[in-house]
C-alpha atoms as a PDB file:
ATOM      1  CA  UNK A   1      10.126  17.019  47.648  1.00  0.00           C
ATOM      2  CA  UNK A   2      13.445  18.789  48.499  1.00  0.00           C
ATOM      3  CA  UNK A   3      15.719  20.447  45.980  1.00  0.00           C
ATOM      4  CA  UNK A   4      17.874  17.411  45.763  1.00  0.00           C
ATOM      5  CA  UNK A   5      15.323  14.322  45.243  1.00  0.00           C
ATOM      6  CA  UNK A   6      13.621  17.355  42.100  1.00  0.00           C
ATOM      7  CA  UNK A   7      17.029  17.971  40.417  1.00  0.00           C
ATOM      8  CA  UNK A   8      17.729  13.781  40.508  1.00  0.00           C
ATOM      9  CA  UNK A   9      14.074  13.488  38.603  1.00  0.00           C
ATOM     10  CA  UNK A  10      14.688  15.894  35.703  1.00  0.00           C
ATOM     11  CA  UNK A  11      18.341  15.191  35.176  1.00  0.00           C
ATOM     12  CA  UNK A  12      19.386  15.409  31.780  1.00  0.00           C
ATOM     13  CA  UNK A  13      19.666  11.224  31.435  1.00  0.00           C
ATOM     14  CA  UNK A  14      16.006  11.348  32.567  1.00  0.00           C
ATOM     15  CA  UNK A  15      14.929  13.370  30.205  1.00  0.00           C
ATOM     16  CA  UNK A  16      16.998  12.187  27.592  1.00  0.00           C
ATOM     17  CA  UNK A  17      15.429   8.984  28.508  1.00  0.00           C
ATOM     18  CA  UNK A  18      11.736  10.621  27.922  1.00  0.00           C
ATOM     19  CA  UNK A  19      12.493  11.722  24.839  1.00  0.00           C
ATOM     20  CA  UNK A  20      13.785   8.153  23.372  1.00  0.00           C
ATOM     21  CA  UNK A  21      11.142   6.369  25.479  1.00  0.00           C
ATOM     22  CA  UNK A  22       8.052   8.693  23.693  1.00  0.00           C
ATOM     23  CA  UNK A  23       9.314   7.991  20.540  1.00  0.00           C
ATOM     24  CA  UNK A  24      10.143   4.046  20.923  1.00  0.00           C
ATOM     25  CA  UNK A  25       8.080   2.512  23.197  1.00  0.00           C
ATOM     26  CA  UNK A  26       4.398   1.833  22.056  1.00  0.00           C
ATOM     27  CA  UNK A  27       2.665   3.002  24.920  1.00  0.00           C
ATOM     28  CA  UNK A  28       4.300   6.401  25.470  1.00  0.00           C
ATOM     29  CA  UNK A  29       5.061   7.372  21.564  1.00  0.00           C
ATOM     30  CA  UNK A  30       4.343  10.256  20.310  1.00  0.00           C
ATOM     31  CA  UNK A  31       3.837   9.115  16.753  1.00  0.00           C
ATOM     32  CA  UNK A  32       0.967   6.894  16.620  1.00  0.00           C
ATOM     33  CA  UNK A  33      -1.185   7.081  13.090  1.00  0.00           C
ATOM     34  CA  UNK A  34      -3.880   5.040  12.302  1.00  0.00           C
ATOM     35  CA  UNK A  35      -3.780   3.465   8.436  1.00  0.00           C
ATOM     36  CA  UNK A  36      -6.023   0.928   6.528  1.00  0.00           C
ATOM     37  CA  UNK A  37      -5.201  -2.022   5.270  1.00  0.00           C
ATOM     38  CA  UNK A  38      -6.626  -4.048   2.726  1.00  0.00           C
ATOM     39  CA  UNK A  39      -8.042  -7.234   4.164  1.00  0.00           C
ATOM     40  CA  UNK A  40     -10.569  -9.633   2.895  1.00  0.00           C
ATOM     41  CA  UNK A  41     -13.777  -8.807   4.010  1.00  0.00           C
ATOM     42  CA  UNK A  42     -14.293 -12.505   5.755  1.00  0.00           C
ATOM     43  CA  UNK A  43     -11.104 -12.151   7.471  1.00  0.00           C
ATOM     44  CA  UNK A  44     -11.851  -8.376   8.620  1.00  0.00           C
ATOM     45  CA  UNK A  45     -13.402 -10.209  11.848  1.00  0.00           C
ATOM     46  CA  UNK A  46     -10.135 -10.952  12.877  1.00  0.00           C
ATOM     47  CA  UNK A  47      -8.423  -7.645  13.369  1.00  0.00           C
ATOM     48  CA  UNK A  48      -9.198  -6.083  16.829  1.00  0.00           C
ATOM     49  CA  UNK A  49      -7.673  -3.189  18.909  1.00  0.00           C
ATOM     50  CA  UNK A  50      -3.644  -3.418  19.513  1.00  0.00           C
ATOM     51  CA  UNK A  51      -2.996  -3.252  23.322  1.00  0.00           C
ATOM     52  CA  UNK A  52      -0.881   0.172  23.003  1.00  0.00           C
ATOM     53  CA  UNK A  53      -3.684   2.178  20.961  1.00  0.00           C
ATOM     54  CA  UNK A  54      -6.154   3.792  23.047  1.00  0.00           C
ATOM     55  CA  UNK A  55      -9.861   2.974  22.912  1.00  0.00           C
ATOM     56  CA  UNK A  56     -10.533   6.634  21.700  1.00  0.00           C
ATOM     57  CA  UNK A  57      -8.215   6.645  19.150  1.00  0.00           C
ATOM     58  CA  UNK A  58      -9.193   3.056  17.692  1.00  0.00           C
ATOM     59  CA  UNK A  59     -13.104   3.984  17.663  1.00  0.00           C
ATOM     60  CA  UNK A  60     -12.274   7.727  15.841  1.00  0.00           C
ATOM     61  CA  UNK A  61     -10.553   5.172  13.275  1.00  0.00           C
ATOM     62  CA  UNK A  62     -12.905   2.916  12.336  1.00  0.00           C
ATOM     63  CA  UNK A  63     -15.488   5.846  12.159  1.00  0.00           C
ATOM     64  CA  UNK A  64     -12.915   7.398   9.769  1.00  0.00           C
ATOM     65  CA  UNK A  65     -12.549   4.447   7.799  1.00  0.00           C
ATOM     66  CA  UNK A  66     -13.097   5.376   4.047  1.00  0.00           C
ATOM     67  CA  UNK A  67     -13.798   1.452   3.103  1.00  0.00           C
ATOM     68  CA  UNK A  68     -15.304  -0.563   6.548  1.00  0.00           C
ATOM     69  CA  UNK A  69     -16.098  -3.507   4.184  1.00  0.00           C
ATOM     70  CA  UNK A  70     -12.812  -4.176   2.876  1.00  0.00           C
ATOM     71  CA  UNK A  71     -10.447  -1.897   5.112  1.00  0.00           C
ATOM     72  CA  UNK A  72      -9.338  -2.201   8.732  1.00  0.00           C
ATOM     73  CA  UNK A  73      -7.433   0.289  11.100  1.00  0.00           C
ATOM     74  CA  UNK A  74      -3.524  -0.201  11.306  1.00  0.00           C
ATOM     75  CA  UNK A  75      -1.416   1.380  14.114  1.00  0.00           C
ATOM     76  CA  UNK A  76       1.864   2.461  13.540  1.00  0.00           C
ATOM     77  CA  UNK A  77       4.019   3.812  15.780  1.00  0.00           C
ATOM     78  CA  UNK A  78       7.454   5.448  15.494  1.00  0.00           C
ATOM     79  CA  UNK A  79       9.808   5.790  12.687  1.00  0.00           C
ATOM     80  CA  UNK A  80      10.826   2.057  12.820  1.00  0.00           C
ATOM     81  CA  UNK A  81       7.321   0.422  12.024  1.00  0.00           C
ATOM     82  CA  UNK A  82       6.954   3.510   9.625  1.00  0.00           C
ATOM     83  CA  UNK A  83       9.783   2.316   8.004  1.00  0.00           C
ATOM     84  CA  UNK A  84       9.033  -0.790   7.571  1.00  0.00           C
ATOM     85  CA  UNK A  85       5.263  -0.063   5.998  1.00  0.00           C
ATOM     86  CA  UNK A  86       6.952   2.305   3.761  1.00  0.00           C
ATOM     87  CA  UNK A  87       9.214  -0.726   2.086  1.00  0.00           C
ATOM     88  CA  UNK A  88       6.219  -3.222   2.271  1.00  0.00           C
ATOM     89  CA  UNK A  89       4.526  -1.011  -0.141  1.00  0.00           C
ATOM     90  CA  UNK A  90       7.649   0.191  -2.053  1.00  0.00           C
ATOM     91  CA  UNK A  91       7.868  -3.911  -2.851  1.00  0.00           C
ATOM     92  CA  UNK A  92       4.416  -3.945  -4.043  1.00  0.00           C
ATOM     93  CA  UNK A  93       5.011  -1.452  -6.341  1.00  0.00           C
ATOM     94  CA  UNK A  94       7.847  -3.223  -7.527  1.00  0.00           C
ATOM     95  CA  UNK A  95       5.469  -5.966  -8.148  1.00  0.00           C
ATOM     96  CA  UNK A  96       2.923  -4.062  -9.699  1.00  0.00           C
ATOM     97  CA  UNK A  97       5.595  -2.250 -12.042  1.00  0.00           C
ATOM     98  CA  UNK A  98       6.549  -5.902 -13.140  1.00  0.00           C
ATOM     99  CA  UNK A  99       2.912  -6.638 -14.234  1.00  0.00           C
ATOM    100  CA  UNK A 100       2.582  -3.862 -16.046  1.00  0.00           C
ATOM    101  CA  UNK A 101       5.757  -4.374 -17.973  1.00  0.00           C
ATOM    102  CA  UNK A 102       4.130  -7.779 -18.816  1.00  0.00           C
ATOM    103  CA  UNK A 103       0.794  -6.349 -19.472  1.00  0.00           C
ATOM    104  CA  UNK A 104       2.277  -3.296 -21.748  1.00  0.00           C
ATOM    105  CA  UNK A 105       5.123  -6.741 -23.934  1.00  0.00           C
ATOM    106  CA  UNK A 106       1.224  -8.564 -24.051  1.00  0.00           C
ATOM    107  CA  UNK A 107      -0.267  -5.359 -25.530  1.00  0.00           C
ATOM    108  CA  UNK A 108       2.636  -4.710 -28.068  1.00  0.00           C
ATOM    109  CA  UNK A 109       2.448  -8.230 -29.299  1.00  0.00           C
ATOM    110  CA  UNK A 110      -1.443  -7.800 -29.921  1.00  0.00           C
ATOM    111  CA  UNK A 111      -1.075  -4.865 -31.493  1.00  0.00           C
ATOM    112  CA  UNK A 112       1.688  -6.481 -33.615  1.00  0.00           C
ATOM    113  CA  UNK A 113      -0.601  -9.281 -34.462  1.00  0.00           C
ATOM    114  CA  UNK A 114      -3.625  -7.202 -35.428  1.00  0.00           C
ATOM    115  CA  UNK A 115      -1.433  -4.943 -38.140  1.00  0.00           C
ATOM    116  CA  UNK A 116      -0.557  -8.877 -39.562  1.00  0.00           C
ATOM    117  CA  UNK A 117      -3.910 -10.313 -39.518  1.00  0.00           C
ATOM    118  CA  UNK A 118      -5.179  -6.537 -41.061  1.00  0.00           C
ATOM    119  CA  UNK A 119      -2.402  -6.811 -44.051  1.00  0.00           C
ATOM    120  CA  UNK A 120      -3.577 -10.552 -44.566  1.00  0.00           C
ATOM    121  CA  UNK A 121      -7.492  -9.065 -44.788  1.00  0.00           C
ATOM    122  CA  UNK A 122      -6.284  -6.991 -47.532  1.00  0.00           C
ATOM    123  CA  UNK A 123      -3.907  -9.310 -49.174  1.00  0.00           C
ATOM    124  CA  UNK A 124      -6.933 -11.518 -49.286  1.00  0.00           C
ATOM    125  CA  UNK A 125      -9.501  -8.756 -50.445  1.00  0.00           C
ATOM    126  CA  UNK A 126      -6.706  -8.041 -53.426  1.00  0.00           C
ATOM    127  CA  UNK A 127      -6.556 -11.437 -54.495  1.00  0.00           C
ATOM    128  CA  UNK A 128     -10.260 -11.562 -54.942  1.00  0.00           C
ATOM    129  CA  UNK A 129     -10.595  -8.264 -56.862  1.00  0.00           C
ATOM    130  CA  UNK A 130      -8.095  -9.940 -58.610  1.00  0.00           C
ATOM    131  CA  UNK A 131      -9.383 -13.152 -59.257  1.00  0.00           C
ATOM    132  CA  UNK A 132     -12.942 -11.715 -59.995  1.00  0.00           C
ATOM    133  CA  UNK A 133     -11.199  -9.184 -62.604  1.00  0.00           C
ATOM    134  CA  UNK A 134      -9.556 -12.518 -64.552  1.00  0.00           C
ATOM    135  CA  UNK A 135     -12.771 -14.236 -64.283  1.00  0.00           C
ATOM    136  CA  UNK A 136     -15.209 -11.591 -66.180  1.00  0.00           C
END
């Protein structure tokens, strides 16, 4: 290859173009990590290899896998599907905050109700003290 045709394959737009292309396309990316998600374990049979993770890297994950019954390897790759997993579970938190808001008003009311039905225990033990102490 002559000095010419060399300089044309490393210009700066080609390697500009490197740099965006292993962080955005799935194949060359840099950032790959394998996560778990939760999946019902009769549905697990349905989750197979993605086409831009590499046999090596699938089979380390699901050797990995802290939960094979109920978990299953999940690619992501680059900042945008990062992203997006990152709001997925910021919404389920969300959601989970909510039910324990409900959870916590259903406690409060129980404990409410227990002081009331306590006082009416005693209010009813008094009564009969008091009715046994007319009757003698």
């Amino acid at each position: 290859m002559n000095a010419a045709a060399f300089a044309a394959a490393n210009s700066p737009l080609d390697s500009l173009n490197g740099v965006r292309m292993a962080y955005t396309d799935p194949f060359q990316s840099r950032f790959k990590h394998m996560f778990y998600n939760a999946v019902d374990p009769s549905q697990k049979h349905l989750y197979s290899r993605p086409p831009h993770v590499g046999e090596k890297l699938w089979i380390q994950a699901q050797r990995d896998n802290p939960d094979p019954a109920n978990l299953v390897p999940a690619a992501v790759v680059g900042f945008k599907e990062l992203s997006t997993r990152i709001q997925l579970q910021q919404a389920h938190i969300k959601k989970f905050h909510g039910y324990a808001k409900v959870l916590d008003k259903q406690r409060e009311g129980l404990e409410h109700l227990t002081r009331i039905l306590n006082q009416d225990m005693r209010d009813v033990q008094i009564m009969k003290k008091a009715l046994e102490d007319d009757s003698a």
